[in-house]
Protein backbone atom coordinates (compact mmCIF):
# COMPACT_ATOMS: atom_id res chain seq x y z
CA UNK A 1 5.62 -7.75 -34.57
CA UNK A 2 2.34 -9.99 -34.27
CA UNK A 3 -1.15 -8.86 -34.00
CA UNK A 4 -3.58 -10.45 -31.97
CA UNK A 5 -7.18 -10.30 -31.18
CA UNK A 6 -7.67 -9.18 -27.49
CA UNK A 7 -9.32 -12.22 -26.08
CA UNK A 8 -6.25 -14.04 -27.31
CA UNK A 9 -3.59 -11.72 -25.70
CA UNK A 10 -5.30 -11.86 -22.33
CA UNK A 11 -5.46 -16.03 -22.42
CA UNK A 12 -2.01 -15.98 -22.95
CA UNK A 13 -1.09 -13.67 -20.26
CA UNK A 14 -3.76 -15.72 -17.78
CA UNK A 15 -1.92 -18.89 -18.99
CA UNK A 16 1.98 -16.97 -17.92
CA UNK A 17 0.52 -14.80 -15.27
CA UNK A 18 -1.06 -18.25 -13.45
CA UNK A 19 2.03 -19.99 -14.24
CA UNK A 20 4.36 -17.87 -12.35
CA UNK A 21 2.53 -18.16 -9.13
CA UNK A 22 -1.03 -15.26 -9.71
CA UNK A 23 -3.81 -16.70 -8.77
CA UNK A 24 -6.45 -16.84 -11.23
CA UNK A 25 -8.29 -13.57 -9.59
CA UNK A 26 -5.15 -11.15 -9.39
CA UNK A 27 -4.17 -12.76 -13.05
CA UNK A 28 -7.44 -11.48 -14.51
CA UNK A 29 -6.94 -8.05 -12.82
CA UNK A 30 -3.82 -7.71 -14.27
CA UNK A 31 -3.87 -9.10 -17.64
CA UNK A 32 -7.40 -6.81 -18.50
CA UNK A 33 -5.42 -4.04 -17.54
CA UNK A 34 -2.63 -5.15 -19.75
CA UNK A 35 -4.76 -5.69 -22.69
CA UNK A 36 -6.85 -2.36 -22.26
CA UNK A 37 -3.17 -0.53 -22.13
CA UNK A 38 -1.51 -2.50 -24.93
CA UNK A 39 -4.68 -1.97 -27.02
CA UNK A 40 -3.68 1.85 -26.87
CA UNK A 41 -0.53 1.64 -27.79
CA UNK A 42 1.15 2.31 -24.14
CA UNK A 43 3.31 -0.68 -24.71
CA UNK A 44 5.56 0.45 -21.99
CA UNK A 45 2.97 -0.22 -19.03
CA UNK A 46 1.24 -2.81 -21.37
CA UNK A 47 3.11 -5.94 -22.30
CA UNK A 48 6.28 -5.18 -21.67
CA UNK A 49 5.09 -3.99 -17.60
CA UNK A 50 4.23 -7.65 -17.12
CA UNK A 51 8.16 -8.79 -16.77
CA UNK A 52 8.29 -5.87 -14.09
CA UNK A 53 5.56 -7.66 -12.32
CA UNK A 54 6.59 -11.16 -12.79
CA UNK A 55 10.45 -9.71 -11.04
CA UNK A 56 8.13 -8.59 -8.32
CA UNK A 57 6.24 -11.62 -7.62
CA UNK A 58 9.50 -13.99 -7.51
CA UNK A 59 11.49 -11.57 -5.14
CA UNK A 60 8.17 -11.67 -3.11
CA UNK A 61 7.64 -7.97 -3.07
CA UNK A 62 3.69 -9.26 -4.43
CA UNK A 63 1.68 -11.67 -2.78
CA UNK A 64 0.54 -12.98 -6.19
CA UNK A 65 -2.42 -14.68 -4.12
CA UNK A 66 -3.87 -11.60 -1.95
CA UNK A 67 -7.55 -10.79 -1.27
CA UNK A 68 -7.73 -7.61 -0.44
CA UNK A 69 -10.24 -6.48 2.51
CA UNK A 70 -12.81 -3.92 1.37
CA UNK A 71 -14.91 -1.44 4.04
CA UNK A 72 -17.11 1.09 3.19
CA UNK A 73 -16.57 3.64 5.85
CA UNK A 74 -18.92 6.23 4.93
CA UNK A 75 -21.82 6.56 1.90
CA UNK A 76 -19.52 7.66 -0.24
CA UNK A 77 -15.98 6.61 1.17
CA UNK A 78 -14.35 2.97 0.11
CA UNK A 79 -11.26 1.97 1.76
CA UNK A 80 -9.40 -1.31 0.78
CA UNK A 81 -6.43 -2.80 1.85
CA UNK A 82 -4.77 -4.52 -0.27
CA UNK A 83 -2.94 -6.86 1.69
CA UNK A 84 0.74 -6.67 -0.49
CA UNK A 85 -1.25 -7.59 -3.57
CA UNK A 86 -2.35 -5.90 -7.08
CA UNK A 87 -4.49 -2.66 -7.31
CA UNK A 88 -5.80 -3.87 -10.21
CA UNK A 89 -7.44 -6.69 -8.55
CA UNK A 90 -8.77 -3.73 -5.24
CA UNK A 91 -10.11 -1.87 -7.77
CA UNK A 92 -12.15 -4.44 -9.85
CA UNK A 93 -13.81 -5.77 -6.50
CA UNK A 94 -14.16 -2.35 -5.79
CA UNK A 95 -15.88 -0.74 -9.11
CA UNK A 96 -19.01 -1.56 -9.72
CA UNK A 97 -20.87 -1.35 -5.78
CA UNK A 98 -18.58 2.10 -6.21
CA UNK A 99 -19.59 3.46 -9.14
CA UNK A 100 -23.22 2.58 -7.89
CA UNK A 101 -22.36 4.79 -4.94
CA UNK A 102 -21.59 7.66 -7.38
CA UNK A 103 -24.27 7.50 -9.31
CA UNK A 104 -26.42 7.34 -5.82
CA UNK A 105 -24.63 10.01 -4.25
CA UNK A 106 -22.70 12.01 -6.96
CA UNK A 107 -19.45 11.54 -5.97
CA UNK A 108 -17.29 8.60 -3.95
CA UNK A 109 -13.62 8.13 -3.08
CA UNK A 110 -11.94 4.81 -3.39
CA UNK A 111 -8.79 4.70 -1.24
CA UNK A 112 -6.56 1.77 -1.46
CA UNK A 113 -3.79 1.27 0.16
CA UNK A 114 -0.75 -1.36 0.70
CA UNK A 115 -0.66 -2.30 -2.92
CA UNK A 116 2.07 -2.08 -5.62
CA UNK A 117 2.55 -1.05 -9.02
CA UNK A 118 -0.58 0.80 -10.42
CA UNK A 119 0.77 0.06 -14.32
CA UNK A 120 -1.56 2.41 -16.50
CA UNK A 121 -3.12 4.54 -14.51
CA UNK A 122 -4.99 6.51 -17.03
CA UNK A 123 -6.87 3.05 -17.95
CA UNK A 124 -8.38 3.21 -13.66
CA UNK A 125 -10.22 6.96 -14.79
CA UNK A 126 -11.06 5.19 -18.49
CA UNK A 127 -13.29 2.78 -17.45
CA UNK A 128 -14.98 5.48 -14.79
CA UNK A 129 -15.77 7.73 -17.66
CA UNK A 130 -16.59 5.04 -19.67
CA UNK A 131 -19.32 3.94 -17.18
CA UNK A 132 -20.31 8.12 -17.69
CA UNK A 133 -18.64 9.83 -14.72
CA UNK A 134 -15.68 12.19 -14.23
CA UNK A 135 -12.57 10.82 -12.65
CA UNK A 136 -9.34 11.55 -10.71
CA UNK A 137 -6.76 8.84 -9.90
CA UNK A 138 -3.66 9.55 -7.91
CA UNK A 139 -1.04 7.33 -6.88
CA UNK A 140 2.55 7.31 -5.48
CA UNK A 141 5.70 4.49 -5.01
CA UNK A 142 9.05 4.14 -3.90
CA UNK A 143 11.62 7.49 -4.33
CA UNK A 144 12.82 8.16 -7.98
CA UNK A 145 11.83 11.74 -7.93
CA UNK A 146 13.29 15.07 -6.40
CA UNK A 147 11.21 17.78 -4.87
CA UNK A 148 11.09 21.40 -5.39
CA UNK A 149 14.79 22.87 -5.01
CA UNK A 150 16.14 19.75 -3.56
CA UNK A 151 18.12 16.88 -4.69
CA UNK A 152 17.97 14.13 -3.53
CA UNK A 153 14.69 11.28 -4.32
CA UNK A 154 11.09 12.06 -1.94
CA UNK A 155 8.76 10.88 -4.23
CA UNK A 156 8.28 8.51 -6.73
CA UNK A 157 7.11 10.22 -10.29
CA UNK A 158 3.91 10.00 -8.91
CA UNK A 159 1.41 10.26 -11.75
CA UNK A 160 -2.16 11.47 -12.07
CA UNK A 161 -5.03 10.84 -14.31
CA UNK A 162 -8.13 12.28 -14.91
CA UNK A 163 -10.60 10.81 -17.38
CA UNK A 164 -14.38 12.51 -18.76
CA UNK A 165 -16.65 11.27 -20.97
CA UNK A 166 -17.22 13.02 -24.16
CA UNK A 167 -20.54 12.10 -26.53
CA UNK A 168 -19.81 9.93 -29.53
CA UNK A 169 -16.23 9.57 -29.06
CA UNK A 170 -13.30 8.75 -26.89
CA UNK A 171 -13.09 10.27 -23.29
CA UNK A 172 -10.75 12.68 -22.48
CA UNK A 173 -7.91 11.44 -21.31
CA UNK A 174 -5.39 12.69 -19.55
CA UNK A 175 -2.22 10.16 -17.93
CA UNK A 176 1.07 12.07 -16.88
CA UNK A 177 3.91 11.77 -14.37
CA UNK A 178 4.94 14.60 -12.12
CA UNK A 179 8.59 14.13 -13.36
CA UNK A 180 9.82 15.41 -16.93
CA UNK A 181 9.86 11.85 -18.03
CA UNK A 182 8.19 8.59 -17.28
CA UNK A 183 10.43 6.49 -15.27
CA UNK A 184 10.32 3.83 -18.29
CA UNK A 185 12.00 6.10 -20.53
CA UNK A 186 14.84 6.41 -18.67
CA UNK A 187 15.15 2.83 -18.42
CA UNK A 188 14.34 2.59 -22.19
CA UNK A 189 16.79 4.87 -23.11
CA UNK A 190 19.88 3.63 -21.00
CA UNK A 191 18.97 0.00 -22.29
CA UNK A 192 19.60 1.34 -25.51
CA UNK A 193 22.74 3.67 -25.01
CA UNK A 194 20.71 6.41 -25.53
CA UNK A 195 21.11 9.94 -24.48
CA UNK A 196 18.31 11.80 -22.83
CA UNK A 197 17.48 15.49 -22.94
CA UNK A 198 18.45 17.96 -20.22
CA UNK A 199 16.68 18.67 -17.15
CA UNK A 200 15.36 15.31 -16.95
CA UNK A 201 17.41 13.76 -14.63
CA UNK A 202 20.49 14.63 -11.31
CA UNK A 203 23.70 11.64 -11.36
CA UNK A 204 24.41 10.13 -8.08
CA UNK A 205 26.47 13.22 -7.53
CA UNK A 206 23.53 15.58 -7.76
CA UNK A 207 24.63 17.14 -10.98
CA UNK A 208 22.37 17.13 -14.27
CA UNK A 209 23.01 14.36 -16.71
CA UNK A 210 22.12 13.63 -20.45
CA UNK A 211 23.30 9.95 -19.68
CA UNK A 212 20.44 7.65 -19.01
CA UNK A 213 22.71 4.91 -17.21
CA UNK A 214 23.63 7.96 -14.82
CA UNK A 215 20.31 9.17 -14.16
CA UNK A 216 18.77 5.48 -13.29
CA UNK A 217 21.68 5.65 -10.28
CA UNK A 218 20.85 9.28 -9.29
CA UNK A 219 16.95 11.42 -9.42
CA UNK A 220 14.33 12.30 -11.79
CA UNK A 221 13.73 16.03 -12.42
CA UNK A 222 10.27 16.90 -11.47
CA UNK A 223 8.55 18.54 -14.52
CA UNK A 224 8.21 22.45 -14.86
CA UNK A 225 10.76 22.62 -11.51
CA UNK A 226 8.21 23.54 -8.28
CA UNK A 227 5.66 23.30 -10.40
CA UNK A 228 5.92 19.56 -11.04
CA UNK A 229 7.34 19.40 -7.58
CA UNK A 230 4.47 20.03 -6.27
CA UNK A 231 2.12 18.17 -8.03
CA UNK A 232 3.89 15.29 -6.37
CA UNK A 233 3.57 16.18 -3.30
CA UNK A 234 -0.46 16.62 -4.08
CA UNK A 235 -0.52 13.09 -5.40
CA UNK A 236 1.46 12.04 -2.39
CA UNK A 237 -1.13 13.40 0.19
CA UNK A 238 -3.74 12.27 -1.88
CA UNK A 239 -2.14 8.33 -2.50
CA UNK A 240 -0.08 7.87 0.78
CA UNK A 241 -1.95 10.43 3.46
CA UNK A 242 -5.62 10.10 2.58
CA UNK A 243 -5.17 6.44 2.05
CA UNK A 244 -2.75 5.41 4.75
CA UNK A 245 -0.25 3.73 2.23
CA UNK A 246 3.18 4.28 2.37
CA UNK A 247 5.49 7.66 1.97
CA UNK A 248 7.27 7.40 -1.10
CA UNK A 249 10.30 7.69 1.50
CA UNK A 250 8.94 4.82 3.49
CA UNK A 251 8.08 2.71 0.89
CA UNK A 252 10.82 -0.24 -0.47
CA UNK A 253 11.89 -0.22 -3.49
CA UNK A 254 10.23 -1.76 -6.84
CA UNK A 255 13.51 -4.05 -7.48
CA UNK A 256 15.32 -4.78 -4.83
CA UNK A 257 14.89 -6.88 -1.58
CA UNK A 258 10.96 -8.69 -0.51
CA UNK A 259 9.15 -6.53 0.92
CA UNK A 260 6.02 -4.92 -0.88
CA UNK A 261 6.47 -0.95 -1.79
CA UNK A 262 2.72 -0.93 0.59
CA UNK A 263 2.13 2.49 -1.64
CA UNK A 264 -1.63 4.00 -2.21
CA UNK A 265 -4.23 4.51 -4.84
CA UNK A 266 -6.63 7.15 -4.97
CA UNK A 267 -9.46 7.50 -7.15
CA UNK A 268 -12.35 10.29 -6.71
CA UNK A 269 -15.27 10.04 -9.12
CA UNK A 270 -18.25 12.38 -10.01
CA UNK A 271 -21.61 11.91 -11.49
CA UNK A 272 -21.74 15.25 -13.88
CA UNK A 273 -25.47 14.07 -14.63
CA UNK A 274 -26.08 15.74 -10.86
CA UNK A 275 -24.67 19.11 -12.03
CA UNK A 276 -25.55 19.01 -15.98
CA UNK A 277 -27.76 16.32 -17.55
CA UNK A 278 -25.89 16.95 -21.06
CA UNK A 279 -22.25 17.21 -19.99
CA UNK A 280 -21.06 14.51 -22.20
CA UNK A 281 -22.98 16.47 -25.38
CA UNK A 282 -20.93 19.85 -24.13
CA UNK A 283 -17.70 17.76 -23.47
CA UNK A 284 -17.78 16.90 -27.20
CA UNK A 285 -18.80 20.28 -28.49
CA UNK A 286 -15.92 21.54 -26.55
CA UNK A 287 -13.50 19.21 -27.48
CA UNK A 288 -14.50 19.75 -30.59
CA UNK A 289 -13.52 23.01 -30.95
CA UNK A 290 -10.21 23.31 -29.19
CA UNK A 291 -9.30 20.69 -31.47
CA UNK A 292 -10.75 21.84 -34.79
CA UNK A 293 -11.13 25.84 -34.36
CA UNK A 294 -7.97 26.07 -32.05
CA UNK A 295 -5.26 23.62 -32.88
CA UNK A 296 -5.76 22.15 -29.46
CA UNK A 297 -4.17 18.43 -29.06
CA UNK A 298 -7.14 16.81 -26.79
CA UNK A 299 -5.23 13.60 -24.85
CA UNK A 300 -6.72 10.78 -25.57
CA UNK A 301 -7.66 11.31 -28.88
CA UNK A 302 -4.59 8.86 -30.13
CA UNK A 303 -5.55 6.34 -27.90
CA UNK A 304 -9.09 6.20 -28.86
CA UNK A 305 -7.56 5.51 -32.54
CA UNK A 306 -5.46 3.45 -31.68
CA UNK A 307 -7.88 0.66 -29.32
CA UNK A 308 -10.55 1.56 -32.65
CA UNK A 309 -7.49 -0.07 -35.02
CA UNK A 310 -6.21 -3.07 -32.45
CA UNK A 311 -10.77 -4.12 -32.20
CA UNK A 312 -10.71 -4.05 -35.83
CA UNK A 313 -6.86 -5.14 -36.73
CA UNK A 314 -5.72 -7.09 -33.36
CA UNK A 315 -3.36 -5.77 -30.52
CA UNK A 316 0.39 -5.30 -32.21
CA UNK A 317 2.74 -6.90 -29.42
CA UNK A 318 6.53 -7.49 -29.76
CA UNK A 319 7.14 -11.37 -30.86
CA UNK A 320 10.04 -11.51 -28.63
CA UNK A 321 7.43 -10.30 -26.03
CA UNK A 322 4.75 -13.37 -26.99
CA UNK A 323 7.58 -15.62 -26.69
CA UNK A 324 8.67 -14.76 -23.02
CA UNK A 325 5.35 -15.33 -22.04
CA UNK A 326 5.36 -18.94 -23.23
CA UNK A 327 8.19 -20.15 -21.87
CA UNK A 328 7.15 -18.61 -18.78
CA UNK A 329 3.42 -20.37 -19.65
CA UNK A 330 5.51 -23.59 -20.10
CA UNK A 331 7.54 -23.47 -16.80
CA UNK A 332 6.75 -26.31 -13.84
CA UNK A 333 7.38 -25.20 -10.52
């Protein structure tokens, strides 16, 4: 392992991200995200995400080079398409005339559609609630994912994040799938031969499997059964219906064939300054106490450590990682 300062990390993904075909705007997008990700440890959407992109680009299910087309339909409504290009990119066009909007209006939606993968989509609430507001993000992709009682894929794990600022410390934090698993640790796992545990994953044949290999050719479990079942379906009318983007069932897949997934992003945000001038003061007394009095684990207090260590330490990223991205910095088209 190597550790790198963060300005570093992201001019060596600009110089591999640029190389393989990004332009320099949907680069920048894309490697900040990677960096802010990375920094907290999620080194499964972080570093090792960008190879899943770069796949995506060459097959042509990205237009590395899209400028996505922004309208403001109402006060408080933002609607982007992203023209078969990067969310990241949508969103950072996007954030600032929207957060203005929130803080105007106390509360916006940002709805973007015909995009691709979201990567970590806890770090789209992060910088919300670091700019003070309240967040909800919501996003869906191609079918990995069963619904409630069935068995067969209708949505992808379709994750949600919701982010809130807390005084003097981290924000809370909170990134999760609606399946048992992230999709990644499936893949993880049957790269490595390893098992996984029950009830997170159906084999081709519809019958449960502890053998990763098996579950990456058959359906993720939704977490809690209906429960998690349904939180997908949420996300879905929140990412594909309110937005326009793809159904999970419509929407191609993330690695085969050329043509873009065209899934959706939502993001709601709230001004709690509107409702409670101090909220961020009684977010961290709170926090506080279901952590200290109660036992409570508050999410995102590991990744607050962790970005704390990688500003003062540098960013620990897999040398076989760095090394990928400089042949790929290297390459002449």
């Amino acid at each position: 392992m190597a550790r790198l300062k963060a300005e570093e990390l992201e001019t060596r993904l600009l110089a591999a991200l640029t190389a393989a075909g990004f332009s320099r705007a949907n680069a920048q997008a894309l490697a900040a995200q990677t960096v802010l990700a990375q920094s907290m440890e999620q080194t499964t959407v972080g570093l090792e995400h960008i190879f899943d992109y770069l796949d995506n680009l060459e097959a042509g299910r990205i237009d590395g080079r899209a400028e996505p087309k922004i309208r403001r339909m109402a006060p408080g409504v933002f609607a982007v398409d992203g023209c078969r290009g990067l969310p990241q990119l949508s969103f950072d066009l996007t954030f600032e005339t929207f957060v203005a909007a929130v803080r105007e209006l106390g509360l916006a939606v940002l709805l973007i559609r015909n995009v691709t993968l979201c990567g970590a989509l806890g770090t789209f609430t992060l910088r919300i609630a670091e700019a003070g507001l309240v967040s909800l993000a919501a996003t869906n992709g191609p079918v990995l994912l069963a619904g409630s009682g069935g068995k067969t894929p209708v949505y992808c794990t379709n994750p949600m994040a919701f982010a809130a600022p807390r005084a003097g410390g981290f924000p809370l934090l909170i990134d999760q799938s609606s399946s048992a698993t992230a999709y990644v640790n499936i893949r993880k796992a049957a790269a490595c031969g390893a098992p996984i545990p029950e009830g997170w994953a159906l084999d081709a044949e519809g019958r449960p499997t502890t053998d990763a290999a098996a579950a990456l050719d058959g359906t993720l479990l939704p977490f809690g059964g209906s429960r998690g079942g349904n939180i997908a379906l949420m996300v879905e009318v929140l990412a594909a219906g309110l937005t326009g983007a793809n159904w999970s069932l419509d929407a191609p897949s993330y690695f085969d064939g050329a043509n873009s997934p065209a899934t959706g992003l939502f993001v709601l945000a709230i001004d709690p300054s509107k409702s409670y001038s101090t909220f961020a003061e009684r977010m961290a007394a709170q926090m506080d106490r279901l952590s200290i009095e109660h036992g409570v684990h508050v999410p995102g207090a590991a990744k607050g450590d962790a970005r704390y260590n990688a500003v003062r330490d540098g960013i620990q990223v897999a040398e076989a990682d760095l090394a990928r991205l400089k042949a790929i910095s290297t390459q002449t088209k």
